[in-house]
PDB file of N, CA and C in Angstrom:
ATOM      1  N   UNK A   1     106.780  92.585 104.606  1.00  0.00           N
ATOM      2  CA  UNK A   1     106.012  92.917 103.421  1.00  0.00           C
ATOM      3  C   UNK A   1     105.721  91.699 102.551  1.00  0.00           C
ATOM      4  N   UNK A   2     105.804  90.644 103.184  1.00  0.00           N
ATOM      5  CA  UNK A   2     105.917  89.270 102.542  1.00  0.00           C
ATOM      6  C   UNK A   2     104.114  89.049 102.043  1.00  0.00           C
ATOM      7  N   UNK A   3     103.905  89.173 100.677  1.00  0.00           N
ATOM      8  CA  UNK A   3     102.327  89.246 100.357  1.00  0.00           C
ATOM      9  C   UNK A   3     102.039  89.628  99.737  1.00  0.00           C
ATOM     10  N   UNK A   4     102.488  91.180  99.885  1.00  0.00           N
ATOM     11  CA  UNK A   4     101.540  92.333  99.838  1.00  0.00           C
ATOM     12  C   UNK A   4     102.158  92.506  97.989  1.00  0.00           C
ATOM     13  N   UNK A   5     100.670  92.951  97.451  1.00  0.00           N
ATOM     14  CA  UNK A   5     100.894  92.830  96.286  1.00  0.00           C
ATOM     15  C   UNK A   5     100.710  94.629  95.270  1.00  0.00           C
ATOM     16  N   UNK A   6     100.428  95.197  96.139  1.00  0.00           N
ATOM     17  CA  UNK A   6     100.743  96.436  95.690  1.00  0.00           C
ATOM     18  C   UNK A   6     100.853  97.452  97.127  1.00  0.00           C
ATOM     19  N   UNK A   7     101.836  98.481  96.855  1.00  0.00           N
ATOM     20  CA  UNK A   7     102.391  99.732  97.744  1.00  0.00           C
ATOM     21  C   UNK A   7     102.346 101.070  97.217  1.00  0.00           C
ATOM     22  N   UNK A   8     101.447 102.179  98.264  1.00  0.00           N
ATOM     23  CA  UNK A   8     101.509 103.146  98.092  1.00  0.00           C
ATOM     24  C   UNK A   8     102.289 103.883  98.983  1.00  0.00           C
ATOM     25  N   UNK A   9     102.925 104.443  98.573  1.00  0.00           N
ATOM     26  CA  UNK A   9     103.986 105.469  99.162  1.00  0.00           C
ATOM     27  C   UNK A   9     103.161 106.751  98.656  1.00  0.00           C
ATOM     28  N   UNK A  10     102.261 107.396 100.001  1.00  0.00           N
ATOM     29  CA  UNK A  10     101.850 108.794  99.837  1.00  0.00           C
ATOM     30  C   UNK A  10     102.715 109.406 101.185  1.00  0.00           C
ATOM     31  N   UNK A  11     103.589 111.327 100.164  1.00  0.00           N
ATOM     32  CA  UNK A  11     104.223 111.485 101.052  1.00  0.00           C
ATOM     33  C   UNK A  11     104.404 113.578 100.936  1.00  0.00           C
ATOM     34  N   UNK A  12     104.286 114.156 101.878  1.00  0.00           N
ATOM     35  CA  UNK A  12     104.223 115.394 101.616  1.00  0.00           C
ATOM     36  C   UNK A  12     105.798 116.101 101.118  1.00  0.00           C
ATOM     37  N   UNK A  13     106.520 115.547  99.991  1.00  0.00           N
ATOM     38  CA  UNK A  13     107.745 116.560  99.601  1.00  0.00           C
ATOM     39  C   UNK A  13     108.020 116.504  98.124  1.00  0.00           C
ATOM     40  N   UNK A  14     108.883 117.280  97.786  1.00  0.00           N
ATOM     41  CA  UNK A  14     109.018 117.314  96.464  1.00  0.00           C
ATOM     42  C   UNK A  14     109.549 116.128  95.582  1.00  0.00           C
ATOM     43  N   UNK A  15     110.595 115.410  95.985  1.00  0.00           N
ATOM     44  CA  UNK A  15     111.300 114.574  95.301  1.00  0.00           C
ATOM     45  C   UNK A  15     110.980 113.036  95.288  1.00  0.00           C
ATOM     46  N   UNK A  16     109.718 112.687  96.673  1.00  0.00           N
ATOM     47  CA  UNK A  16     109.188 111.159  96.851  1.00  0.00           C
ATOM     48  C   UNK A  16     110.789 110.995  97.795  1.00  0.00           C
ATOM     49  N   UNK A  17     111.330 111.475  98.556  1.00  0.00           N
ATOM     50  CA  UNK A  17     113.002 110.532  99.345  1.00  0.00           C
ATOM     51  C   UNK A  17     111.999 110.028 100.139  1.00  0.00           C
ATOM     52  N   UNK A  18     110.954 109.531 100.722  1.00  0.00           N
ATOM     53  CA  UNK A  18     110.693 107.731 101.329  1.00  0.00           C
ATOM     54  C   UNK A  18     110.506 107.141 100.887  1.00  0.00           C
ATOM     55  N   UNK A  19     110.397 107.636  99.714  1.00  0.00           N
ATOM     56  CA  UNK A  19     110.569 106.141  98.506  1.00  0.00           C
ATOM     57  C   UNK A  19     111.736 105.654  97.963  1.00  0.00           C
ATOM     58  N   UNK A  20     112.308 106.480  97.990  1.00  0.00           N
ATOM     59  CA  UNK A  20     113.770 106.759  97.725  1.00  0.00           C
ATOM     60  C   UNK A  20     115.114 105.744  98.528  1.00  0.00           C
ATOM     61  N   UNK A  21     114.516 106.184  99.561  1.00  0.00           N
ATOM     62  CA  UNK A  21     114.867 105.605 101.288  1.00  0.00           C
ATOM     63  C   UNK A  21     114.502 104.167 101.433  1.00  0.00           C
ATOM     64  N   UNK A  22     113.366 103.783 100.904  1.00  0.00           N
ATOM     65  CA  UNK A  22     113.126 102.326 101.144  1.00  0.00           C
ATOM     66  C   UNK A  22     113.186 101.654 100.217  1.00  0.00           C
ATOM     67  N   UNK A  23     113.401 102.106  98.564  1.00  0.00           N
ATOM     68  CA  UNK A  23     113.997 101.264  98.311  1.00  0.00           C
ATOM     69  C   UNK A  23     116.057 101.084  98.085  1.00  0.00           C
ATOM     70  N   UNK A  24     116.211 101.963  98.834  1.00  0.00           N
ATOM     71  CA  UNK A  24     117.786 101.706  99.251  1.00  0.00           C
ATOM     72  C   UNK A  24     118.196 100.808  99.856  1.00  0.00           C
ATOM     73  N   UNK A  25     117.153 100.633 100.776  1.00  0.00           N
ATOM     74  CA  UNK A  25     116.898  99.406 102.417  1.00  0.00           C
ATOM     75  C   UNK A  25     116.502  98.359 101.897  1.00  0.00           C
ATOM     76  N   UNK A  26     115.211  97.874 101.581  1.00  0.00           N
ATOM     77  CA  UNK A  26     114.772  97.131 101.696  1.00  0.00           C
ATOM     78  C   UNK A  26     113.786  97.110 100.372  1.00  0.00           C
ATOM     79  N   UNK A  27     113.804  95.346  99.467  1.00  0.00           N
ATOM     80  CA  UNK A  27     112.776  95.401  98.236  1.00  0.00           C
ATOM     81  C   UNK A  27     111.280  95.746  98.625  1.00  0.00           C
ATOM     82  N   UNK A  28     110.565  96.421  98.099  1.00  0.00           N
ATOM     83  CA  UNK A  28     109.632  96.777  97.941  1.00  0.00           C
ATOM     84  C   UNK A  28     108.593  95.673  96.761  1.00  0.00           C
ATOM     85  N   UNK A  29     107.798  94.391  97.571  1.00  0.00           N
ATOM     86  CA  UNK A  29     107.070  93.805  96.521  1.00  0.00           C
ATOM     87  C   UNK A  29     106.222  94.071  95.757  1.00  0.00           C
ATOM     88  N   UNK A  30     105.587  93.692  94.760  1.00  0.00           N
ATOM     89  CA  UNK A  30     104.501  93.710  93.635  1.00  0.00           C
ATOM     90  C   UNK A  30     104.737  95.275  93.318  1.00  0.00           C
ATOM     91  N   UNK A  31     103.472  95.806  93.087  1.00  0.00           N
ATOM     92  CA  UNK A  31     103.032  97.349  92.223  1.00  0.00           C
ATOM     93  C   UNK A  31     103.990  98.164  93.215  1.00  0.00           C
ATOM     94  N   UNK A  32     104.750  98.986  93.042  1.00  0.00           N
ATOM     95  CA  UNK A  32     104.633 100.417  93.725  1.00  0.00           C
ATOM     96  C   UNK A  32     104.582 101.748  93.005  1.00  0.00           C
ATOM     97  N   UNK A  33     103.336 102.354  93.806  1.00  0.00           N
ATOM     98  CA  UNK A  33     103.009 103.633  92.877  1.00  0.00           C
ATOM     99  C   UNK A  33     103.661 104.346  94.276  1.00  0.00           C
ATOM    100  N   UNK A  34     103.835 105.808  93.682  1.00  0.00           N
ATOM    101  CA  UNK A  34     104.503 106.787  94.392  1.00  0.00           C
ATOM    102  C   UNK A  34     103.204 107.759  94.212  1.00  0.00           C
ATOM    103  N   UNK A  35     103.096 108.470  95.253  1.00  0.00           N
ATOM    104  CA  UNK A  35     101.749 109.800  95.594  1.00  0.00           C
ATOM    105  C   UNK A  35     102.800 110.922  96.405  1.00  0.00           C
ATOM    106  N   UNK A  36     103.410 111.813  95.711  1.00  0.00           N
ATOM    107  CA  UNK A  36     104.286 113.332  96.533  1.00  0.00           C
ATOM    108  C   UNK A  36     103.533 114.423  95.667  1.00  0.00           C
ATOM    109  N   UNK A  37     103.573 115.515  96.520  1.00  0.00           N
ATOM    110  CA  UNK A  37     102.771 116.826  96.313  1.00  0.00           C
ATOM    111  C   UNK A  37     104.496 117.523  96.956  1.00  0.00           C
ATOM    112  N   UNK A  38     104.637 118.479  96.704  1.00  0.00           N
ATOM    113  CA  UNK A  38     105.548 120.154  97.588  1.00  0.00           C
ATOM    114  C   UNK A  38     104.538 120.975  97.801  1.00  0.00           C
ATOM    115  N   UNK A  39     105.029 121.449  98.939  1.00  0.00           N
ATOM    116  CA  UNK A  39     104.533 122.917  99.119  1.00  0.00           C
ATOM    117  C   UNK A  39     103.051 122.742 100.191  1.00  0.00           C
ATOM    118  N   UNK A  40     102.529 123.426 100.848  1.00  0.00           N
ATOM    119  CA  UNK A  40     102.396 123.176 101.907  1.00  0.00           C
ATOM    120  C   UNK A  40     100.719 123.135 102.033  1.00  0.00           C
ATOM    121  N   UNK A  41      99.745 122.451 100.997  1.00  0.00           N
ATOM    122  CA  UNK A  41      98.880 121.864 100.865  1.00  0.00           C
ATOM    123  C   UNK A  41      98.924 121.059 101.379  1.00  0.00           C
ATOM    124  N   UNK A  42      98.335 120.174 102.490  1.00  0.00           N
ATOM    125  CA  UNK A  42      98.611 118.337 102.503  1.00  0.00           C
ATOM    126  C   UNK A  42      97.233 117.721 101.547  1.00  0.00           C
ATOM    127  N   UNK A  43      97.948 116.730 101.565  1.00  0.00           N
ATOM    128  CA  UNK A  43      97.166 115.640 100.244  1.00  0.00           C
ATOM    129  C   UNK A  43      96.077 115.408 101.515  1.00  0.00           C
ATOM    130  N   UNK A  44      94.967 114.985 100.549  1.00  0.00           N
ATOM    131  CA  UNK A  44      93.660 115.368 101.249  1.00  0.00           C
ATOM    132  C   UNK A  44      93.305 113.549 101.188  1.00  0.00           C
ATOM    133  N   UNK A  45      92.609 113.289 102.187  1.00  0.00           N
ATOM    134  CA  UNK A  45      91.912 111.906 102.286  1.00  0.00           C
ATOM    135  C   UNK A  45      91.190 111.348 100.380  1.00  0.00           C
ATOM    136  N   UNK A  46      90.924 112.193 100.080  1.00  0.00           N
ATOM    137  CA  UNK A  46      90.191 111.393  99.274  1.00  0.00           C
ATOM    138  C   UNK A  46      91.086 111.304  97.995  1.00  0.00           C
ATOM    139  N   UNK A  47      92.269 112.462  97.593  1.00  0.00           N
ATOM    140  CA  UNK A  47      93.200 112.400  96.694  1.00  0.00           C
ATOM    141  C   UNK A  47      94.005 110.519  96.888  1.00  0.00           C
ATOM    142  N   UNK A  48      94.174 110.580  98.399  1.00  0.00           N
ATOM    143  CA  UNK A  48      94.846 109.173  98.547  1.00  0.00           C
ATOM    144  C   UNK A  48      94.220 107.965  98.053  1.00  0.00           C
ATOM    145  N   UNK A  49      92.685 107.678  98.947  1.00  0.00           N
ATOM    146  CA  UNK A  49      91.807 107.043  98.434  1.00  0.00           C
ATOM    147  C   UNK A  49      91.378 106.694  96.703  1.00  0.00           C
ATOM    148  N   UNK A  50      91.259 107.758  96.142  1.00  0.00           N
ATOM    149  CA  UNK A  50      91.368 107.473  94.824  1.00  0.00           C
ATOM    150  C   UNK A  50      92.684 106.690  94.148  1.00  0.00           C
ATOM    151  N   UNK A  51      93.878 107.106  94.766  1.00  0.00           N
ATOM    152  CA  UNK A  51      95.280 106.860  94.516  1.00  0.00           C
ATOM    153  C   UNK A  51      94.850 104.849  95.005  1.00  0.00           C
ATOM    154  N   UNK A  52      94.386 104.815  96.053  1.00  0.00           N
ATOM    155  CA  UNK A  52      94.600 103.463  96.404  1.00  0.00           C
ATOM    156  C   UNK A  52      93.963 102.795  95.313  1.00  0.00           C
ATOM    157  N   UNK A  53      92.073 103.285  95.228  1.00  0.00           N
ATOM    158  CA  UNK A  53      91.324 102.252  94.864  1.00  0.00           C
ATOM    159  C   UNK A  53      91.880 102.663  92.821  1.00  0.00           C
ATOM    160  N   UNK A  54      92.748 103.551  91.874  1.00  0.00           N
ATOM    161  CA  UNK A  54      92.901 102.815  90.665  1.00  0.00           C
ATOM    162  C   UNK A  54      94.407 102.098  91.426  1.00  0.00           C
ATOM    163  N   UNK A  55      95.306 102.070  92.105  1.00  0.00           N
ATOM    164  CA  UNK A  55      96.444 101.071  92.279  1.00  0.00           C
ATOM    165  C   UNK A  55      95.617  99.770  92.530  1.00  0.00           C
ATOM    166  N   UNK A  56      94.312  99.405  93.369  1.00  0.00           N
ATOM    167  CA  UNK A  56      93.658  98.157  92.919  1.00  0.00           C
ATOM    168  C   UNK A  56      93.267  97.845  91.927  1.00  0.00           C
ATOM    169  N   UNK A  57      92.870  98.739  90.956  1.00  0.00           N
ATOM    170  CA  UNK A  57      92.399  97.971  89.491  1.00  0.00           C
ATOM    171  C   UNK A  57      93.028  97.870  88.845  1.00  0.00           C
ATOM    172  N   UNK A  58      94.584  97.889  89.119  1.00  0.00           N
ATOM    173  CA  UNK A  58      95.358  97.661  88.071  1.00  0.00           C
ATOM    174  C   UNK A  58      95.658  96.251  87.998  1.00  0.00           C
TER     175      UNK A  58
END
């Protein structure tokens, strides 16, 4: 992850635990935004997409 200047963690459960999980393991560099929904909708292409392109304008 040597670079990378912002991370999205999009993930289908209630509490975000792969975010949880990685940063137990291993630092996570620059921005990290978190994207979790519950319940048995999945997050739709463009919910993410939006999620990415404001984590770039920040």
């Amino acid at each position: 992850l040597a670079g990378i200047q912002a991370v999205l963690i999009a993930e289908q459960n209630h509490g975000g635990q792969l975010y949880h999980y990685l940063r137990a393991w291993m630092h996570l560099p620059g921005r990290v935004q978190t994207f979790h929904r519950p319940g048995p909708l999945p997050l739709r292409p463009g919910e993410i997409e939006s999620r990415i392109l404001t984590l770039m304008d920040e």
